[in-house]
N, C-alpha and C. Protein backbone atom coordinates (compact mmCIF):
# COMPACT_ATOMS: atom_id res chain seq x y z
N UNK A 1 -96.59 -30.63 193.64
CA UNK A 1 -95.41 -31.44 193.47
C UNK A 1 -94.20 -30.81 194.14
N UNK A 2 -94.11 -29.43 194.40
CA UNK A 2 -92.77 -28.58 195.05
C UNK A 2 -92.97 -29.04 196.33
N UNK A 3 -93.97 -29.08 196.67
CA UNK A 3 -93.92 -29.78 198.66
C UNK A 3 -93.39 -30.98 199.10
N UNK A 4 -93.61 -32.27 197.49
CA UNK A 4 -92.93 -33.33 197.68
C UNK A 4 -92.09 -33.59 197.52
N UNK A 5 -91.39 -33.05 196.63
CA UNK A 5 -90.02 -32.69 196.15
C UNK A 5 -88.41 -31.53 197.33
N UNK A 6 -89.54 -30.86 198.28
CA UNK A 6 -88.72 -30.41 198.91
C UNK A 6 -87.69 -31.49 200.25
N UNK A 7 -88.93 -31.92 201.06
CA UNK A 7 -88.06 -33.08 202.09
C UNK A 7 -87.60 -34.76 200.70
N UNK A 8 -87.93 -34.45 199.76
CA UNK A 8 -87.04 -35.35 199.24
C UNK A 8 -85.40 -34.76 198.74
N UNK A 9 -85.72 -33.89 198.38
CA UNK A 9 -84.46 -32.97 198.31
C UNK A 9 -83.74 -32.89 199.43
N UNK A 10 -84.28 -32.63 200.43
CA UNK A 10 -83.88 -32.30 202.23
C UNK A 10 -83.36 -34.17 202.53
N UNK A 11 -83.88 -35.36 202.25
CA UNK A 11 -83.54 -36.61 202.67
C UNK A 11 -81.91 -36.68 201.88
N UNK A 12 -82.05 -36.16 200.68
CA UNK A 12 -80.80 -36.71 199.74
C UNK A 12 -79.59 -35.51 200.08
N UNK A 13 -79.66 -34.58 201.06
CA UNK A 13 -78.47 -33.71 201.16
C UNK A 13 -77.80 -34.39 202.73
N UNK A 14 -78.67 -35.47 203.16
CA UNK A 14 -78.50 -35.60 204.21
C UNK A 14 -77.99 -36.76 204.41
N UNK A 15 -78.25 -37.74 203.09
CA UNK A 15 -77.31 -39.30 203.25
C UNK A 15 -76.12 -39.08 202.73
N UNK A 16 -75.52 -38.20 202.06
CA UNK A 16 -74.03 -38.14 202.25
C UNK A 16 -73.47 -37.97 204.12
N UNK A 17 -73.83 -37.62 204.11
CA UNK A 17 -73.45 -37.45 205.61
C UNK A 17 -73.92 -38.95 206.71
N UNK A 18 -75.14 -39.50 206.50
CA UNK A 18 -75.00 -40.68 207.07
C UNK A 18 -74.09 -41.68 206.56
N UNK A 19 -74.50 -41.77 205.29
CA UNK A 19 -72.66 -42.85 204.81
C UNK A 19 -71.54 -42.37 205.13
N UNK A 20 -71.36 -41.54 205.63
CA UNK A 20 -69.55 -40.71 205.97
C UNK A 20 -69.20 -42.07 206.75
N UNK A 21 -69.77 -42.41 207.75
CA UNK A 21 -69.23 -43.09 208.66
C UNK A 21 -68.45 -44.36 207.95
N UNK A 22 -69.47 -45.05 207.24
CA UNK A 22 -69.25 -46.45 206.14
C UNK A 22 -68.36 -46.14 205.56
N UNK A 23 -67.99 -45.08 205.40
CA UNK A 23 -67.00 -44.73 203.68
C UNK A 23 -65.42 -44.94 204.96
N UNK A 24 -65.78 -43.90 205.85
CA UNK A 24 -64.57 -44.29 206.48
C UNK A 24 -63.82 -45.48 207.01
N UNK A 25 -64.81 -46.18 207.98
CA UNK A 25 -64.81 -47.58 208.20
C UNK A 25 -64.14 -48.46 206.40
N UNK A 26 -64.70 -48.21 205.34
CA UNK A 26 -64.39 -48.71 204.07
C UNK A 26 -63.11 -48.54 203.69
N UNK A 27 -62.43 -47.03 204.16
CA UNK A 27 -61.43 -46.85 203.83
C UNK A 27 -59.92 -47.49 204.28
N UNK A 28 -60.32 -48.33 204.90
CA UNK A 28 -58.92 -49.46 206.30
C UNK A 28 -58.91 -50.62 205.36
N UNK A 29 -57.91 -50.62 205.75
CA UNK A 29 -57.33 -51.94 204.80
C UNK A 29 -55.80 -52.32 204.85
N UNK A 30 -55.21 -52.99 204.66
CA UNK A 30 -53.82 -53.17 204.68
C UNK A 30 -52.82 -54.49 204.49
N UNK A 31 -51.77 -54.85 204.46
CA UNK A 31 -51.23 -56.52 204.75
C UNK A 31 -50.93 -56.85 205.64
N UNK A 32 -51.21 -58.22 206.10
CA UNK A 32 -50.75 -58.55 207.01
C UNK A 32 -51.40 -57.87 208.43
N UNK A 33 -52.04 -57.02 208.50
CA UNK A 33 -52.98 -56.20 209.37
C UNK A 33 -54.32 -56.27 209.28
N UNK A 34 -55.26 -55.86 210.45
CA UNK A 34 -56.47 -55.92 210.49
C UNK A 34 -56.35 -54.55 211.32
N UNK A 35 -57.63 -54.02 210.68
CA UNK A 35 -58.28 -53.03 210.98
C UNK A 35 -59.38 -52.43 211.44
N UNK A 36 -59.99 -51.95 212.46
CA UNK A 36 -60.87 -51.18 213.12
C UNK A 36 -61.27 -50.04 213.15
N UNK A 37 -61.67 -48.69 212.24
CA UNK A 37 -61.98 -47.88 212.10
C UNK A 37 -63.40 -47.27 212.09
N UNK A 38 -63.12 -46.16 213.16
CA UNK A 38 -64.36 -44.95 212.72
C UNK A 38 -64.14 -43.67 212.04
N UNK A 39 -65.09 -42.68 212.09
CA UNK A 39 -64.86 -41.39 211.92
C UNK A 39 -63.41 -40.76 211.99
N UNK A 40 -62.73 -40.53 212.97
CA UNK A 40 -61.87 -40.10 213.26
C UNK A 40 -60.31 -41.16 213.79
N UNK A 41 -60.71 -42.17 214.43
CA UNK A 41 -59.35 -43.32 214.34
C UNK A 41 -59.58 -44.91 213.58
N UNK A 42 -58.54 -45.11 213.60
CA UNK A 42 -58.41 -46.63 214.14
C UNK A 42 -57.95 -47.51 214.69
N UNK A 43 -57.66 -48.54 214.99
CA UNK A 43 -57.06 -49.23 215.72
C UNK A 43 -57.04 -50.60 214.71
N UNK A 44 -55.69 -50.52 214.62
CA UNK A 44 -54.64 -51.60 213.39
C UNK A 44 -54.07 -52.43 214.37
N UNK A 45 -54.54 -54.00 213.91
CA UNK A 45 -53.98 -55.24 214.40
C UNK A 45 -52.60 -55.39 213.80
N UNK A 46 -50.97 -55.63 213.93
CA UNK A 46 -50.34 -55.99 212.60
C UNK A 46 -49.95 -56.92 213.51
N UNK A 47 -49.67 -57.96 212.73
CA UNK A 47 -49.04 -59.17 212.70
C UNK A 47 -47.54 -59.34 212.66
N UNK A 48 -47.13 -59.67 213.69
CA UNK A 48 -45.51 -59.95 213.75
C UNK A 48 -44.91 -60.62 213.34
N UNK A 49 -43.39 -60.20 212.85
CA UNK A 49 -42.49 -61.13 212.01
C UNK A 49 -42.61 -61.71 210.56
N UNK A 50 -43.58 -60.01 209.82
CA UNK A 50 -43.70 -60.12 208.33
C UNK A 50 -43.79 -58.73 208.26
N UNK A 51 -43.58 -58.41 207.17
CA UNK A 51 -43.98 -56.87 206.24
C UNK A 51 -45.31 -56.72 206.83
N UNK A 52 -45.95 -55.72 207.67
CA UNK A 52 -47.24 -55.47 207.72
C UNK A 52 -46.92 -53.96 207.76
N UNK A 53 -48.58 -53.57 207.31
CA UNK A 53 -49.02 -52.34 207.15
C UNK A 53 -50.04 -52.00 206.87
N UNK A 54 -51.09 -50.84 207.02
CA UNK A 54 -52.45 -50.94 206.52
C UNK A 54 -51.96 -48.82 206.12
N UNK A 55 -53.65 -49.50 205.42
CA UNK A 55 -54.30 -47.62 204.64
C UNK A 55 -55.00 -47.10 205.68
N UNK A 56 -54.85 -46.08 206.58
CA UNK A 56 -55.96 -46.09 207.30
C UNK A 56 -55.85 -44.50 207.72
N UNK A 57 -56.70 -43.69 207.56
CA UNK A 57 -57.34 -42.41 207.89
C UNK A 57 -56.28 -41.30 206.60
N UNK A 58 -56.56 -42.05 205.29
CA UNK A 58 -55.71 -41.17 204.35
C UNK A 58 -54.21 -41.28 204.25
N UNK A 59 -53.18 -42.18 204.85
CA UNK A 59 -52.03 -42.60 205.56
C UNK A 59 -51.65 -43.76 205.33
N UNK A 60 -50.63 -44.07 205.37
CA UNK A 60 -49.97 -45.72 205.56
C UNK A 60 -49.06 -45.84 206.48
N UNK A 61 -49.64 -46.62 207.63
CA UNK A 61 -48.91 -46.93 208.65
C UNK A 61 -48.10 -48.32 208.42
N UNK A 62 -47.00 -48.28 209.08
CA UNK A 62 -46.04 -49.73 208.78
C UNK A 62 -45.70 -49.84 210.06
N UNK A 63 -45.94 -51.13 210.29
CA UNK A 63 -44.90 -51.72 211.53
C UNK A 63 -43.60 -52.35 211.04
N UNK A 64 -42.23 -51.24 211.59
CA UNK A 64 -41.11 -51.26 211.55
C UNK A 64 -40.38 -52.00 212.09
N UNK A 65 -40.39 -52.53 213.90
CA UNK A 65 -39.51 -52.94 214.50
C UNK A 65 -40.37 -52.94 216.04
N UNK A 66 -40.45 -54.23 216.60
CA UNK A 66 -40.92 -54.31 218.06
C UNK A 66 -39.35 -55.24 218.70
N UNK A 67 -39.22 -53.81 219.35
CA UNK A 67 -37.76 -54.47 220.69
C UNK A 67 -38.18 -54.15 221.59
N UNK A 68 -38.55 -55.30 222.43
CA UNK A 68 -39.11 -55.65 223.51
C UNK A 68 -40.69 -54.89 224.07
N UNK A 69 -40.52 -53.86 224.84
CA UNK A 69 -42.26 -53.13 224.58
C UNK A 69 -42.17 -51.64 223.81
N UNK A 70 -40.81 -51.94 222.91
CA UNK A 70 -40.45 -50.28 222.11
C UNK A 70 -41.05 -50.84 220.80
N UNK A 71 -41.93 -50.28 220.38
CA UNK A 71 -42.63 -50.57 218.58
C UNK A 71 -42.18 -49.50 218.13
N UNK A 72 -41.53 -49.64 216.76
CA UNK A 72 -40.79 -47.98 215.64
C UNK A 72 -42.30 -48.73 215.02
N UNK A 73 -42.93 -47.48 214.27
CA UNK A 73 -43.97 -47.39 213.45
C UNK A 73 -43.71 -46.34 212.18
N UNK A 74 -43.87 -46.77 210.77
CA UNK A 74 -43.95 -45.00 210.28
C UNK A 74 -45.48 -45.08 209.82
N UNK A 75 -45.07 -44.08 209.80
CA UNK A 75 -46.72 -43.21 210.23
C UNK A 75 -46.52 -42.24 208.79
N UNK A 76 -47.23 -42.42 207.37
CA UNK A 76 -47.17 -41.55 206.23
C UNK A 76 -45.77 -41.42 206.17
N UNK A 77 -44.57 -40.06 206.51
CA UNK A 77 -43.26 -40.48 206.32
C UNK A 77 -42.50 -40.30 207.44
N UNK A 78 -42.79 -40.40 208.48
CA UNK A 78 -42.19 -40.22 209.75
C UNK A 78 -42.22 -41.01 210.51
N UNK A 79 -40.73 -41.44 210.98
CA UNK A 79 -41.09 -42.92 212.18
C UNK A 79 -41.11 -42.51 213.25
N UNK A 80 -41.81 -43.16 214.14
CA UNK A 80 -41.86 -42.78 215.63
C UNK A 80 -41.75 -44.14 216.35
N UNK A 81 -40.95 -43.78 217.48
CA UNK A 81 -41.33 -45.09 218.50
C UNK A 81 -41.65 -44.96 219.81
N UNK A 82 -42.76 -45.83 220.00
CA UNK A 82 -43.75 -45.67 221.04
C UNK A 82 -43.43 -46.87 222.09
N UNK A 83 -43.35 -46.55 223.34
CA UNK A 83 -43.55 -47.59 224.57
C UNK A 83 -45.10 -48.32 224.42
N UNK A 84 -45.19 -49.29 224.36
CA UNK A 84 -46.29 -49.64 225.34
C UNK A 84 -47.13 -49.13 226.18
N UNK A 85 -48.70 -49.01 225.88
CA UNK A 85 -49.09 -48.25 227.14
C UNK A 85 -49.01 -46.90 226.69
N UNK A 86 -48.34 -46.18 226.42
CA UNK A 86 -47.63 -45.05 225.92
C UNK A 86 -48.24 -44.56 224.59
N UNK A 87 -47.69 -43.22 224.37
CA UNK A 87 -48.16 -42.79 223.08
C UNK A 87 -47.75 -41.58 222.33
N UNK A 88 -47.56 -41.14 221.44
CA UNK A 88 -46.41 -40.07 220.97
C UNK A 88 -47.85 -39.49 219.75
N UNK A 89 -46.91 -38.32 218.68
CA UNK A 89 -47.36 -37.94 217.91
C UNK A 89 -46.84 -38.33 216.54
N UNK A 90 -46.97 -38.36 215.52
CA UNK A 90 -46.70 -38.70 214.29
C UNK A 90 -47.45 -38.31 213.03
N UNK A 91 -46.88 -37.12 211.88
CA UNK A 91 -47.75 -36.71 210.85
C UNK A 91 -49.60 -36.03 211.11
N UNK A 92 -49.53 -35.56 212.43
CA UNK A 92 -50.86 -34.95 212.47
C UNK A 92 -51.47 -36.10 213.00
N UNK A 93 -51.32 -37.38 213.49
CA UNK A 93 -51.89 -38.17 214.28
C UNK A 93 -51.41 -38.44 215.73
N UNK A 94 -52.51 -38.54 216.40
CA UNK A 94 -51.98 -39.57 217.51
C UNK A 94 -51.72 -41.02 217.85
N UNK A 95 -50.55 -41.53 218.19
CA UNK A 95 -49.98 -42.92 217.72
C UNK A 95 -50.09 -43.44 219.60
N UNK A 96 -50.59 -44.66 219.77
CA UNK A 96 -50.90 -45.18 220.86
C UNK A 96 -51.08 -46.73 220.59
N UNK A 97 -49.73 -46.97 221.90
CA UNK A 97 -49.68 -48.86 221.02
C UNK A 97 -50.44 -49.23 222.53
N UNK A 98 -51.10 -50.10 222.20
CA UNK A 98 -52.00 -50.80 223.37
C UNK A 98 -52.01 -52.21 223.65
N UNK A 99 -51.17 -52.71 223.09
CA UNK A 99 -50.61 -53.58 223.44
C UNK A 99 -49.65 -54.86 222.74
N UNK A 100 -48.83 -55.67 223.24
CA UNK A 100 -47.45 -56.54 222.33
C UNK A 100 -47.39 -57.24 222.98
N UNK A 101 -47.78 -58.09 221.75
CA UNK A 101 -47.63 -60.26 222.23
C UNK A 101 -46.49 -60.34 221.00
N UNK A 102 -46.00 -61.95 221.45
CA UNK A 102 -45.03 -62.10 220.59
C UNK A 102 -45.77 -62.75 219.04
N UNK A 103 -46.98 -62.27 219.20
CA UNK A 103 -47.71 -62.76 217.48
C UNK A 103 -48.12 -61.33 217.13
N UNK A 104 -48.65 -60.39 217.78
CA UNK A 104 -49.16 -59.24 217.41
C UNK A 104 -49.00 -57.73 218.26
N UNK A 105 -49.19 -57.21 217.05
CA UNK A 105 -49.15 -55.48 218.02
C UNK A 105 -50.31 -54.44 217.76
N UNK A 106 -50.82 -53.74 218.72
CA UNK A 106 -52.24 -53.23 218.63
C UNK A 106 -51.73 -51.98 218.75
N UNK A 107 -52.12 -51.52 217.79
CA UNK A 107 -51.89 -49.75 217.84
C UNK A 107 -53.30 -49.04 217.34
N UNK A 108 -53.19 -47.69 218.17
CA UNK A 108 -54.76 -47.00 218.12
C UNK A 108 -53.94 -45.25 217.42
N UNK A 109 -54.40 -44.83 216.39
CA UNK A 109 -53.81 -44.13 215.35
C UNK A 109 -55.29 -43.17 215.01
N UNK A 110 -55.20 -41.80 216.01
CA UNK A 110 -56.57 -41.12 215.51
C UNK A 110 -56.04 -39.78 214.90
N UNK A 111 -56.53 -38.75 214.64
CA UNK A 111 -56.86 -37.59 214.46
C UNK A 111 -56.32 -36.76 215.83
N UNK A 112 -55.80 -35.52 215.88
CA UNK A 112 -55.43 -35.04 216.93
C UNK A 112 -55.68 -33.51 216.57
N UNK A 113 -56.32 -33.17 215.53
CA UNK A 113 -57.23 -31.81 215.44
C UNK A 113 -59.09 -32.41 215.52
């Protein structure tokens, strides 16, 4: 019974680590926003011309203010504003807006360790 018991032991130390991915992906969420997450980023849809914001990589990002292709974002408690195209730092992330219509703004928000 110790021989069968060992790779069952060995299978169950090893699905915490395959769900990591799910849990993260699980962890995005927000108003008025849609969300895209893996392991390490995501990429948050928010919706213009309401309160939006999402939960995403332990954080709450808010969209503040889009004047013209300048988006202010805060990022946990620090605002930053990013060009278009462009991309800055904010709270231990990297903040990268990828693109602004006059309905929505796409920002890509990863890990930078």
């Amino acid at each position: 019974m110790t021989s069968t018991s060992f790779p069952l032991r060995r299978k169950l130390a090893v699905l915490p680590f395959v769900l990591l991915p799910l849990g993260a992906a699980a962890a995005c969420g927000g108003e008025n926003s849609k969300t895209s997450c893996d392991v390490n980023s995501c990429t948050v849809t928010f919706d213009r011309g309401v309160e939006a914001s999402a939960s995403i990589l332990g954080v709450k990002a808010e969209l503040v203010k889009v004047q013209g292709e300048l988006v202010t974002l805060r990022i946990g408690g620090q605002t930053v504003t990013v060009p278009a195209g462009d991309g800055q730092q904010a709270e231990g992330f990297d903040v990268s807006v990828q693109s602004v219509t006059k309905d929505q703004v796409v920002v890509r928000i990863s890990n930078n360790g």
